[in-house]
PDB file of N, CA and C in Angstrom:
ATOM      1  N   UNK A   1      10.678   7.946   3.561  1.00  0.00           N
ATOM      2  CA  UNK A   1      10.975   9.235   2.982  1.00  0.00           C
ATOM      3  C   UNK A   1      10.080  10.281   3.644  1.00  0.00           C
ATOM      4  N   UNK A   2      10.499  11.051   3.852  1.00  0.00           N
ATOM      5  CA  UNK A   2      10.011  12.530   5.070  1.00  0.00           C
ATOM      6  C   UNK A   2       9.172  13.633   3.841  1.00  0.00           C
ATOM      7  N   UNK A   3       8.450  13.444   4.247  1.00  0.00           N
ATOM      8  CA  UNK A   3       6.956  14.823   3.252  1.00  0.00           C
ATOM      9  C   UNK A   3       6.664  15.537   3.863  1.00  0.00           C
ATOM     10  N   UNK A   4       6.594  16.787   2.965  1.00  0.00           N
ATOM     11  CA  UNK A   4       5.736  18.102   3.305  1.00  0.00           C
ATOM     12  C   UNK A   4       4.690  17.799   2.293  1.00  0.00           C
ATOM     13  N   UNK A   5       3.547  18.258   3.427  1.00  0.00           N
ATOM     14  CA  UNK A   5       2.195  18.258   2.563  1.00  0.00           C
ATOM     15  C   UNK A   5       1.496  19.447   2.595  1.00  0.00           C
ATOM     16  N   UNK A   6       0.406  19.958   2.119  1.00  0.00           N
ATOM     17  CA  UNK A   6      -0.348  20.858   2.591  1.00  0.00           C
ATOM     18  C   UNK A   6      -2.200  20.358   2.270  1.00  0.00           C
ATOM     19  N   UNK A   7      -2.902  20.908   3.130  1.00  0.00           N
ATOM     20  CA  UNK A   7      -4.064  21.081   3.367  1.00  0.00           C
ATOM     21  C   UNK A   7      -4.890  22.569   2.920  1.00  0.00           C
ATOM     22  N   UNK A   8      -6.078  22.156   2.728  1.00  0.00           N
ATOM     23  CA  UNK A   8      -6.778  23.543   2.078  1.00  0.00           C
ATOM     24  C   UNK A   8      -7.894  23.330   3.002  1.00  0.00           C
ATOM     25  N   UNK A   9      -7.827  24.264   3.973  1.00  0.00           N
ATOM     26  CA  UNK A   9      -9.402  24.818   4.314  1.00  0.00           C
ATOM     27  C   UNK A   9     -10.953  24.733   3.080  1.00  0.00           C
ATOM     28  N   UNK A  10     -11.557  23.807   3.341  1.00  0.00           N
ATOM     29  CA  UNK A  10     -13.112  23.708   2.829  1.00  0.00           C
ATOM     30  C   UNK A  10     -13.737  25.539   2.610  1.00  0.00           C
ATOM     31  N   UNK A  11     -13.921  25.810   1.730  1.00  0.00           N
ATOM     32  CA  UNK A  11     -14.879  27.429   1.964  1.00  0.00           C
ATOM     33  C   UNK A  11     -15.330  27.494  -0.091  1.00  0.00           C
ATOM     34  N   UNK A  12     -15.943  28.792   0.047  1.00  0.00           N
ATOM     35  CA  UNK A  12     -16.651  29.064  -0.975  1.00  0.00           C
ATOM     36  C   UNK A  12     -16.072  28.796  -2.069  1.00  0.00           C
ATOM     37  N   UNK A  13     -14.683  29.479  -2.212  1.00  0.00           N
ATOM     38  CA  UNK A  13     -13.736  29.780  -3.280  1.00  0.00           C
ATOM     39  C   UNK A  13     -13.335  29.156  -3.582  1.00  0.00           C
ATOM     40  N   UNK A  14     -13.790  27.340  -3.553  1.00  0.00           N
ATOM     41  CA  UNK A  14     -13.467  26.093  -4.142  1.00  0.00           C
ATOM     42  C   UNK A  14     -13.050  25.854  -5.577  1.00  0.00           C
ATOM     43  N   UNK A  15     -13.971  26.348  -6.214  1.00  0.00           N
ATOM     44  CA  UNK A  15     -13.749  26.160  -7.680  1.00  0.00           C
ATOM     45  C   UNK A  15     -12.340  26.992  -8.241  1.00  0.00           C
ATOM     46  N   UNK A  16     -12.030  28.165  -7.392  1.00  0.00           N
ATOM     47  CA  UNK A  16     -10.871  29.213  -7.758  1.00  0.00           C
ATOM     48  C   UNK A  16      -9.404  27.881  -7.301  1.00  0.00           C
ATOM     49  N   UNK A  17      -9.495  27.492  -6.367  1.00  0.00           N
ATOM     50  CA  UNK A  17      -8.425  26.663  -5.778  1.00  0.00           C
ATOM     51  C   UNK A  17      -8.232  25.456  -6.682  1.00  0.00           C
ATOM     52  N   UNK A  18      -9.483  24.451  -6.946  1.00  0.00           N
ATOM     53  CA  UNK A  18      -9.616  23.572  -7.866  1.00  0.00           C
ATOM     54  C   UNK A  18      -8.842  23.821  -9.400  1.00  0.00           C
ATOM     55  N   UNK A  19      -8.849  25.175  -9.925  1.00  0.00           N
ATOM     56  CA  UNK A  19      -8.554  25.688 -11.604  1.00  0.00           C
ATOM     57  C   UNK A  19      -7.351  25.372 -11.288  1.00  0.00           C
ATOM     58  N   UNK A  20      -6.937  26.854  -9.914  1.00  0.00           N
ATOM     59  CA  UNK A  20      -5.379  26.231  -9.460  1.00  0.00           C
ATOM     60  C   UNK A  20      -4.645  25.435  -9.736  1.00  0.00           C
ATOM     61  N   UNK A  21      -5.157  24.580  -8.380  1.00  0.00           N
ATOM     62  CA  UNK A  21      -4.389  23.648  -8.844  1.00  0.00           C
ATOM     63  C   UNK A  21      -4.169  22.548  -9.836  1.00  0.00           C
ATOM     64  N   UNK A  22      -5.192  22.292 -10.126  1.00  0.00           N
ATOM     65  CA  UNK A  22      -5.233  21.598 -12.053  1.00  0.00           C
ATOM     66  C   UNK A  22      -4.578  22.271 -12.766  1.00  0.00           C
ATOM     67  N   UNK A  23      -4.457  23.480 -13.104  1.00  0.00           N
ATOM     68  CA  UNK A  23      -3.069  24.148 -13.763  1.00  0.00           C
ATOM     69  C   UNK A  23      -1.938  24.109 -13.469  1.00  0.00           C
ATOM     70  N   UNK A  24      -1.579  23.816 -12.009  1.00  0.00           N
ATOM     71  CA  UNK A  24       0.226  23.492 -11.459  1.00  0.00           C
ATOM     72  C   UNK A  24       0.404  22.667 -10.969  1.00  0.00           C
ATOM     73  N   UNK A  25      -0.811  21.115 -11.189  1.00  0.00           N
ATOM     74  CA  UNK A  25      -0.351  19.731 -10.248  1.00  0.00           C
ATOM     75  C   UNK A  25      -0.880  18.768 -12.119  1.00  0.00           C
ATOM     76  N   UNK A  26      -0.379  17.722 -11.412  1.00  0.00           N
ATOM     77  CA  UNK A  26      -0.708  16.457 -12.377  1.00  0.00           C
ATOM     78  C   UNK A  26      -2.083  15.885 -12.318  1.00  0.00           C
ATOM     79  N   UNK A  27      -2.613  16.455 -10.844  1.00  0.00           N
ATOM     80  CA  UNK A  27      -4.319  15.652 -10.958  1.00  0.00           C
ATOM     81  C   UNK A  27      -5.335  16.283 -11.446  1.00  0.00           C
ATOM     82  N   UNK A  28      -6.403  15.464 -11.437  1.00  0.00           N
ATOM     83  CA  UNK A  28      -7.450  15.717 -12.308  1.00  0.00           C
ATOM     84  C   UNK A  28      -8.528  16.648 -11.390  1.00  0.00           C
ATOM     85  N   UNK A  29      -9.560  17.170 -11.795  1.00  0.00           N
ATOM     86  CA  UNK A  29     -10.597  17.666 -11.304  1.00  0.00           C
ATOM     87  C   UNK A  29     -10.765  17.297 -10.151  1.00  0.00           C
ATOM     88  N   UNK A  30     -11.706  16.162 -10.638  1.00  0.00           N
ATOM     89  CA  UNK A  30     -12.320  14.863  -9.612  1.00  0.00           C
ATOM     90  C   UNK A  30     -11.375  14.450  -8.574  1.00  0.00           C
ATOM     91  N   UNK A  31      -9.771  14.408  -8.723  1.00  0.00           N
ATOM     92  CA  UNK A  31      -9.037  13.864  -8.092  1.00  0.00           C
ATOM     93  C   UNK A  31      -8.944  15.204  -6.982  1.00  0.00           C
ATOM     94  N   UNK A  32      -8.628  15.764  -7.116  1.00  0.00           N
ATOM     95  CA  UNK A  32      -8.623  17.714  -6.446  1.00  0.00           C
ATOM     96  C   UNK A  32      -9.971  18.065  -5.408  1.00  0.00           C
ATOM     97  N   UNK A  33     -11.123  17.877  -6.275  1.00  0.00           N
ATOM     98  CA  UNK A  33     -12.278  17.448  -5.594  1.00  0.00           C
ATOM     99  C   UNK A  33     -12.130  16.946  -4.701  1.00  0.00           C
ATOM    100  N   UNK A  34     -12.035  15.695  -4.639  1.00  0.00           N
ATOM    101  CA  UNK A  34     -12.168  14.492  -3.941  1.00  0.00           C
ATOM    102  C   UNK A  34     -11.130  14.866  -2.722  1.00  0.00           C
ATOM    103  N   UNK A  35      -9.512  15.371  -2.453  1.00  0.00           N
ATOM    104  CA  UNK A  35      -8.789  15.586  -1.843  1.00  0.00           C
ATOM    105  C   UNK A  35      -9.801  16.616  -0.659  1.00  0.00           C
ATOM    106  N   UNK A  36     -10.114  17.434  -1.531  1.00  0.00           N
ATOM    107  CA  UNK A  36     -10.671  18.878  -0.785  1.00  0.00           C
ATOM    108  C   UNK A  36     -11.644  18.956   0.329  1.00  0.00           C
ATOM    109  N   UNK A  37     -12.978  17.675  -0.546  1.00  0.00           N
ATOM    110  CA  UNK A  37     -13.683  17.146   0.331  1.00  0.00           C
ATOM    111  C   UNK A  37     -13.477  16.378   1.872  1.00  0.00           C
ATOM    112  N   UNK A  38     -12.834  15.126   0.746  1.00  0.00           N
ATOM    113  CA  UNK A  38     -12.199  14.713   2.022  1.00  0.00           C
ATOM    114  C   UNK A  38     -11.233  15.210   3.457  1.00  0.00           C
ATOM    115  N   UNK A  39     -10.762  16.685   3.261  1.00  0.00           N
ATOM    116  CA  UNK A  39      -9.631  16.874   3.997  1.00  0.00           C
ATOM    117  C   UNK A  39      -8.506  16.513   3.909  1.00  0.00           C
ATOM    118  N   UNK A  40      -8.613  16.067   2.634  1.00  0.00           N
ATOM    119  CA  UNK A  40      -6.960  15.391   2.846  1.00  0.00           C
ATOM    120  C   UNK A  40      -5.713  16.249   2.276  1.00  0.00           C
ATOM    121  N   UNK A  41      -4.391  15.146   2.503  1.00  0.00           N
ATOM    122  CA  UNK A  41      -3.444  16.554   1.934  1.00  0.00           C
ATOM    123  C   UNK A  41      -3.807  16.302   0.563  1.00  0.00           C
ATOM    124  N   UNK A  42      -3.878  17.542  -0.374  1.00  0.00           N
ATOM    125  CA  UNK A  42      -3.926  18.412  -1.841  1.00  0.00           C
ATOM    126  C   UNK A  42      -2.801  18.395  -2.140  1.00  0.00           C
ATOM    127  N   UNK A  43      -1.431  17.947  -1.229  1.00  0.00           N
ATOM    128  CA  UNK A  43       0.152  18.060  -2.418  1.00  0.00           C
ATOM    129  C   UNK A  43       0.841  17.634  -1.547  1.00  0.00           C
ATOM    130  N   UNK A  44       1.613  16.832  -1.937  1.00  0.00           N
ATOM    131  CA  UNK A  44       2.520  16.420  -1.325  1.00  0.00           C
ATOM    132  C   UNK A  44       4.233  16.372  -1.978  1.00  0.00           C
ATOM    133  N   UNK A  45       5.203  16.278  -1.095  1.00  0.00           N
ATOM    134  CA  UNK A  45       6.969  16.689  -1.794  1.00  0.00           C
ATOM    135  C   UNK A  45       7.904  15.756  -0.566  1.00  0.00           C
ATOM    136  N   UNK A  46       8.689  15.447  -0.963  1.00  0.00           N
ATOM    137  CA  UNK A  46       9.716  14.782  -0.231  1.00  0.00           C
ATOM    138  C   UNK A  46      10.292  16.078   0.177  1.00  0.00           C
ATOM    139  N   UNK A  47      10.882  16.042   1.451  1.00  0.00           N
ATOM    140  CA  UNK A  47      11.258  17.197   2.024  1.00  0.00           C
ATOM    141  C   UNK A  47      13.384  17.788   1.763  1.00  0.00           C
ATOM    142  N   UNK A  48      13.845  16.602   1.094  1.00  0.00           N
ATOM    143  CA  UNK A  48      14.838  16.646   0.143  1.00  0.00           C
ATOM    144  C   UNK A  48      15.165  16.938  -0.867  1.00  0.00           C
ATOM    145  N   UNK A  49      14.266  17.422  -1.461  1.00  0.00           N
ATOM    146  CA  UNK A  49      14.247  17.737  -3.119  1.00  0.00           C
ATOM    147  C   UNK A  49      13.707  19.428  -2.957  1.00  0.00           C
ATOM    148  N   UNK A  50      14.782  19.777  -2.990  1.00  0.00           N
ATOM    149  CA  UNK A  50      14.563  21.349  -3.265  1.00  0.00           C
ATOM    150  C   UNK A  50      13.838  21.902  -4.426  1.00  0.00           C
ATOM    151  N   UNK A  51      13.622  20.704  -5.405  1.00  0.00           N
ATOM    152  CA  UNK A  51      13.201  21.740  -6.515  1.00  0.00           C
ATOM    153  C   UNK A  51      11.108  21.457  -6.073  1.00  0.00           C
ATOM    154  N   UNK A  52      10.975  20.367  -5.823  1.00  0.00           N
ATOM    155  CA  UNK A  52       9.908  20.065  -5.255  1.00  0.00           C
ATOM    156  C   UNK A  52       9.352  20.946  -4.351  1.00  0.00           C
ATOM    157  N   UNK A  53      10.089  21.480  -3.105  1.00  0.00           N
ATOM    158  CA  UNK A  53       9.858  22.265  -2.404  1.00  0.00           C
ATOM    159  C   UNK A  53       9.378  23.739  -2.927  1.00  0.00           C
ATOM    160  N   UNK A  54      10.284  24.220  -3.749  1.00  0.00           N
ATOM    161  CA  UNK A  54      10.195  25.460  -4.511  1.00  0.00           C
ATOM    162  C   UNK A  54       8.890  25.210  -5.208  1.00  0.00           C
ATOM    163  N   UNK A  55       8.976  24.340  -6.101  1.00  0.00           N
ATOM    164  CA  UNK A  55       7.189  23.937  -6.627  1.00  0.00           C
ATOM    165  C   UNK A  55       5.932  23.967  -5.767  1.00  0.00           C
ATOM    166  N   UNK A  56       6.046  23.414  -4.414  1.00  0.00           N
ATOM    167  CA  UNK A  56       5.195  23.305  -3.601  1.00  0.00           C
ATOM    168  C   UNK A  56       4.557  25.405  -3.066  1.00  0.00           C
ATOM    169  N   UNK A  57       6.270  25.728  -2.673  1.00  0.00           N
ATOM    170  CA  UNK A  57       6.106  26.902  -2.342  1.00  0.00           C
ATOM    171  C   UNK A  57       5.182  27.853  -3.212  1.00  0.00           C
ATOM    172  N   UNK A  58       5.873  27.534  -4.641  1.00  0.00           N
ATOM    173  CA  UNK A  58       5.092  28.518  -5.507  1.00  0.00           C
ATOM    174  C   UNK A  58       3.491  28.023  -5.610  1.00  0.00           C
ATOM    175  N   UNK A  59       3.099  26.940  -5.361  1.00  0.00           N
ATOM    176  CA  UNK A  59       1.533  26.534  -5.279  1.00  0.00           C
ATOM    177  C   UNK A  59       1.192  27.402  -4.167  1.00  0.00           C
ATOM    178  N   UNK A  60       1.530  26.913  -3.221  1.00  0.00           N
ATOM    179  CA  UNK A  60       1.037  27.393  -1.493  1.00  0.00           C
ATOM    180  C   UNK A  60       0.650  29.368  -1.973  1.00  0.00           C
ATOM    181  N   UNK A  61       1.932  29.739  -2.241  1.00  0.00           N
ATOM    182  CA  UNK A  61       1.666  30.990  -2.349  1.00  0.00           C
ATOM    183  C   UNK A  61       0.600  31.885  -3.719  1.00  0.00           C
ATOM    184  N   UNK A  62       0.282  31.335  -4.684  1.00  0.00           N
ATOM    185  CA  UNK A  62      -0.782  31.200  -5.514  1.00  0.00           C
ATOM    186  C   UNK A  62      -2.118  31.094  -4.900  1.00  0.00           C
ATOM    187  N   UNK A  63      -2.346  29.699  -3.833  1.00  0.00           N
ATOM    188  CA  UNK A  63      -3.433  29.647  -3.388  1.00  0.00           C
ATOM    189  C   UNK A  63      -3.678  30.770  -2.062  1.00  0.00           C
ATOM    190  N   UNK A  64      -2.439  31.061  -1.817  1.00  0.00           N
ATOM    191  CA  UNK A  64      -2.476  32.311  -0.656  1.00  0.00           C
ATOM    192  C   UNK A  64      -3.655  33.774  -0.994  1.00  0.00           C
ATOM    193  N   UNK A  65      -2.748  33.560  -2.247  1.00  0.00           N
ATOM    194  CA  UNK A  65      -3.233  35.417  -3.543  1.00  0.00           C
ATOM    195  C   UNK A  65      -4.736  34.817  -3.751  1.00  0.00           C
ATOM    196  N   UNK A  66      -5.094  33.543  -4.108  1.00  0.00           N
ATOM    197  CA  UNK A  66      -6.393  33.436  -3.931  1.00  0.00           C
ATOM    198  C   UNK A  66      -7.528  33.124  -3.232  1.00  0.00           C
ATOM    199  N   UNK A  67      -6.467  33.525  -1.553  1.00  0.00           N
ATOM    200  CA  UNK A  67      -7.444  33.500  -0.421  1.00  0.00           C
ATOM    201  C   UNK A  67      -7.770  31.988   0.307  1.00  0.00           C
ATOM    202  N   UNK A  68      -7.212  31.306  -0.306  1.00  0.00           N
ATOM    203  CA  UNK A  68      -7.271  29.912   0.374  1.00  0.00           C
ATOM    204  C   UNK A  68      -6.180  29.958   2.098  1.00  0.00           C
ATOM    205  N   UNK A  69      -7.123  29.738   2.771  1.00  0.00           N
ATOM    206  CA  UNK A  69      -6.458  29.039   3.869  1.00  0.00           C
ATOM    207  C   UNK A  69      -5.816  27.754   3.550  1.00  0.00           C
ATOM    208  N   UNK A  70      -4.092  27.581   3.940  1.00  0.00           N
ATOM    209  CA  UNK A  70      -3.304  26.789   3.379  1.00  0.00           C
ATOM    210  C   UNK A  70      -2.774  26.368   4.479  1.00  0.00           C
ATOM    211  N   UNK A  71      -2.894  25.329   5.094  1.00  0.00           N
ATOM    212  CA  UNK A  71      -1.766  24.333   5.884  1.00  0.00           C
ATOM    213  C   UNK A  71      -1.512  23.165   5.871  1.00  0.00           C
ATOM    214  N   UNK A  72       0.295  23.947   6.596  1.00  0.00           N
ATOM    215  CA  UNK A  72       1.506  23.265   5.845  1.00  0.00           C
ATOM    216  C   UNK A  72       1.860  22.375   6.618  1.00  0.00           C
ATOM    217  N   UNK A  73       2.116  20.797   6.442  1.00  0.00           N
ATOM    218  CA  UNK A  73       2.649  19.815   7.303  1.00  0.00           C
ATOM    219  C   UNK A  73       3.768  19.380   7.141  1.00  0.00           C
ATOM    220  N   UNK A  74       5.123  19.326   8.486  1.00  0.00           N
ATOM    221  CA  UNK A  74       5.600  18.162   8.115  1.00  0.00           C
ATOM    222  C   UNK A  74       5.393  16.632   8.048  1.00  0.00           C
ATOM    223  N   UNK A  75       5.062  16.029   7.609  1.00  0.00           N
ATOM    224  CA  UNK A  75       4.737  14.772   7.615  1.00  0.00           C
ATOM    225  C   UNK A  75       3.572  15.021   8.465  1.00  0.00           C
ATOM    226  N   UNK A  76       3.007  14.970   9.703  1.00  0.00           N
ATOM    227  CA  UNK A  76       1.532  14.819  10.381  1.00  0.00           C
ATOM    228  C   UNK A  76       1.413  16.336  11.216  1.00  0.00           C
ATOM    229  N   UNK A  77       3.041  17.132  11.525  1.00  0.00           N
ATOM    230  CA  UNK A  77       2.970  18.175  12.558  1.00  0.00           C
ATOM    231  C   UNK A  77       2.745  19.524  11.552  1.00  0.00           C
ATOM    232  N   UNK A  78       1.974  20.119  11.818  1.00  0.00           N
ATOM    233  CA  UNK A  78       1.474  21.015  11.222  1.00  0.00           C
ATOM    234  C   UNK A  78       2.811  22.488  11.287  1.00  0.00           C
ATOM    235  N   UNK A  79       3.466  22.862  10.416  1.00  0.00           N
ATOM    236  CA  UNK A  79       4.300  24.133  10.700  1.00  0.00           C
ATOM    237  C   UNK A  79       4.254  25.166   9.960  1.00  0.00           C
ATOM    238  N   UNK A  80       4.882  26.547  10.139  1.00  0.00           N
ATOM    239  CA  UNK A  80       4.278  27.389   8.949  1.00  0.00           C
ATOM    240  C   UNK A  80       5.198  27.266   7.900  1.00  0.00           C
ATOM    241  N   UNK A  81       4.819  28.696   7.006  1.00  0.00           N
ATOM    242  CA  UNK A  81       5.281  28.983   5.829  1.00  0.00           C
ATOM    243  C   UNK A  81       6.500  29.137   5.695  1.00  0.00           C
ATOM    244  N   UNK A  82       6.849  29.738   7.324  1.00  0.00           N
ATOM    245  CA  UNK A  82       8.522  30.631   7.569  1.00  0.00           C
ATOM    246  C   UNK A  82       9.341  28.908   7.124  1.00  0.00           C
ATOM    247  N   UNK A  83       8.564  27.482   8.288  1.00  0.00           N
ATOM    248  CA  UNK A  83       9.471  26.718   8.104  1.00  0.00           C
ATOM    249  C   UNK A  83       9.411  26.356   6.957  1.00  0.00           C
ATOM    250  N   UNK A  84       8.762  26.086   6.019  1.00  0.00           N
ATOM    251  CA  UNK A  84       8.974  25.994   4.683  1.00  0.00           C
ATOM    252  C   UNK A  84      10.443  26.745   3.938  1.00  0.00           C
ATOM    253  N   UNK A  85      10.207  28.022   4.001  1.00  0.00           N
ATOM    254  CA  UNK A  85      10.960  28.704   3.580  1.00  0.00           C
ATOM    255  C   UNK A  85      12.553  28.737   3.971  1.00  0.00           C
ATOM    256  N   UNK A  86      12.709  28.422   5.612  1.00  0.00           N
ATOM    257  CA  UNK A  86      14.083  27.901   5.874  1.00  0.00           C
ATOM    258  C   UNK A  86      13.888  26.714   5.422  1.00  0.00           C
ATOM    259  N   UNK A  87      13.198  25.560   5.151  1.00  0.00           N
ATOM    260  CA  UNK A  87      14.301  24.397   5.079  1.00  0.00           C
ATOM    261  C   UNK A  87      14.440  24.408   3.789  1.00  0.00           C
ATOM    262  N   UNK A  88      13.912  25.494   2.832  1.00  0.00           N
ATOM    263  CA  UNK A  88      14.337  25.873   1.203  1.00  0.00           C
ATOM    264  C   UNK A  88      15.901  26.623   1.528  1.00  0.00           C
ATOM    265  N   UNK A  89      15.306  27.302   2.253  1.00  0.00           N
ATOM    266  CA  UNK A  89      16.958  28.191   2.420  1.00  0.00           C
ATOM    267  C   UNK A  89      18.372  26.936   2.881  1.00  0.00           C
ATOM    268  N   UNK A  90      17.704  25.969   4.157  1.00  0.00           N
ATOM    269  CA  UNK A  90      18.841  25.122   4.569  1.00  0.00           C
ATOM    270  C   UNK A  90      19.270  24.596   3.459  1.00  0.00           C
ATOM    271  N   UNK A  91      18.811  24.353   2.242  1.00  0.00           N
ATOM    272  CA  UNK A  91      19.226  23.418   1.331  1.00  0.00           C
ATOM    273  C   UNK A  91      20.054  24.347   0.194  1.00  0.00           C
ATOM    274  N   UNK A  92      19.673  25.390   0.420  1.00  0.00           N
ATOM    275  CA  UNK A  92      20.878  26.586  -0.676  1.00  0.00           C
ATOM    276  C   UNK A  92      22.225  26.381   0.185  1.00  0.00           C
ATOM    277  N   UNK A  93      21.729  26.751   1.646  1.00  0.00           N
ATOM    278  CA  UNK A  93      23.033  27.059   2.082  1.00  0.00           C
ATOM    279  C   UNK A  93      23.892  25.664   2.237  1.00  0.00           C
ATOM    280  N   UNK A  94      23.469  24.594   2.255  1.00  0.00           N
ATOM    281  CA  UNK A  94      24.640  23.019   2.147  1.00  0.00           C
ATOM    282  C   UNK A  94      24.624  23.185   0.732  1.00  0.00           C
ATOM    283  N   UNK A  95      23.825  23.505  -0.358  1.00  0.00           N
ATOM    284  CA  UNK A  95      24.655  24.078  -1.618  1.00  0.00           C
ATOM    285  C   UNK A  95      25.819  24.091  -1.878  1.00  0.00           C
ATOM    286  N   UNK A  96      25.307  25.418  -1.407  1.00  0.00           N
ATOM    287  CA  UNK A  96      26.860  26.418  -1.539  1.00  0.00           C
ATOM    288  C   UNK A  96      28.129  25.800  -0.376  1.00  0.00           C
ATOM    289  N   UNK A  97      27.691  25.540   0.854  1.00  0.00           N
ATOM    290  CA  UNK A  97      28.930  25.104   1.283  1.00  0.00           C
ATOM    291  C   UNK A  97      29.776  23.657   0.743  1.00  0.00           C
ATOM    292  N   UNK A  98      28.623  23.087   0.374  1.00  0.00           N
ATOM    293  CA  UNK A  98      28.972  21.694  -0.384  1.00  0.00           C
ATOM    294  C   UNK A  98      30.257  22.311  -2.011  1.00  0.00           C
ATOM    295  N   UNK A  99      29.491  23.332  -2.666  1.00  0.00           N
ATOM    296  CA  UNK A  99      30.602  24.468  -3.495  1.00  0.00           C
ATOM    297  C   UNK A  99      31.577  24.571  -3.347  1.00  0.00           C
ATOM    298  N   UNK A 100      31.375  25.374  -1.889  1.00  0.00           N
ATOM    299  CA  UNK A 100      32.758  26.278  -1.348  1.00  0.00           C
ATOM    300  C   UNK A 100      33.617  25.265  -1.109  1.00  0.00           C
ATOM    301  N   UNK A 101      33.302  24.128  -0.489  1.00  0.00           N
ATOM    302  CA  UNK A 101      34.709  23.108  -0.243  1.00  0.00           C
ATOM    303  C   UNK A 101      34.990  22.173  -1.113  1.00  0.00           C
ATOM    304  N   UNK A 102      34.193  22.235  -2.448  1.00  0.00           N
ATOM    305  CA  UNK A 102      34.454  21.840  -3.569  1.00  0.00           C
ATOM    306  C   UNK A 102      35.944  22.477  -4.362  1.00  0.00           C
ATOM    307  N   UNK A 103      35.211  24.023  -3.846  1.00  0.00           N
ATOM    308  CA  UNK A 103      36.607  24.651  -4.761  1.00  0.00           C
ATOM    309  C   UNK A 103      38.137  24.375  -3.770  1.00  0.00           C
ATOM    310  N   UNK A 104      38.025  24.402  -2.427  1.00  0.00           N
ATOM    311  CA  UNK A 104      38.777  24.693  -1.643  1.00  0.00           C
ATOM    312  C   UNK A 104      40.079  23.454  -2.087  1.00  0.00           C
ATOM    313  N   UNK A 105      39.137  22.077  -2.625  1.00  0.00           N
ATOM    314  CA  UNK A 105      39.859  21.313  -2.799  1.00  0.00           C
ATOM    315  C   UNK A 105      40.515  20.978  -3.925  1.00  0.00           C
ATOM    316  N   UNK A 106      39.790  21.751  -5.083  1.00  0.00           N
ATOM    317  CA  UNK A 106      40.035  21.516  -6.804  1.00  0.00           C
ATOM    318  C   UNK A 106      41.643  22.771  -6.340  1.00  0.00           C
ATOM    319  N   UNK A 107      41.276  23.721  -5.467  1.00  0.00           N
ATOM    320  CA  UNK A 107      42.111  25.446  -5.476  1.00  0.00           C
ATOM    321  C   UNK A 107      43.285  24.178  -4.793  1.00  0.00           C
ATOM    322  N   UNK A 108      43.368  23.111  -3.813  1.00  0.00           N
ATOM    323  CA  UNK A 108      44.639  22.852  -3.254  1.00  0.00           C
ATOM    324  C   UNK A 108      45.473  21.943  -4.150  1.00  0.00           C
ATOM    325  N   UNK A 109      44.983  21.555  -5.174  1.00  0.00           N
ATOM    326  CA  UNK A 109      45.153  20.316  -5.954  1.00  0.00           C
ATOM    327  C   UNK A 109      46.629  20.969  -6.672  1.00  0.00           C
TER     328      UNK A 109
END
């Protein structure tokens, strides 16, 4: 299964990022801590699940407003925010076309 993760730059404003994300993830302090220290990825999403993505997005951009340097991986290759944001968008638009030829076929019936 294919993940987007993200990474947090080490700096002062640790404890602001830490509240963070303990308010919009499932882990604990210590667990957040421990990520931060280490370098490791701080969140991770299957890159199929749009609603995941949107969750991720709205973290990323939270820790943005609070000055955290945020990077975004696919799986190990590091990409930005924009690609984030299209492959949220690619997944509206097979949505809707997945929709549109929904109706096309209920409209020929």
């Amino acid at each position: 299964m294919a993940k987007m993760n993200i990474k947090i730059e080490k700096d002062t404003n640790e404890v602001k990022y830490i509240s963070l994300l303990r308010k919009n993830t499932k882990k604990s302090i210590s667990e957040i801590k421990e990520l931060l220290n280490n370098n490791e990825f701080i969140l991770s999403c299957d890159l199929l699940e749009v609603d995941e993505l949107l969750e991720m997005k709205k973290i990323v951009n939270l820790l943005l407003k609070a000055g955290a340097k945020v990077h975004i991986f696919e799986e190990n290759r590091e990409v930005s925010i924009e690609f984030l944001d299209n492959l949220i968008e690619s997944h509206f638009d097979t949505e809707r076309y997945l929709e549109e030829i929904d109706k096309q076929m209920f409209d020929e019936d």
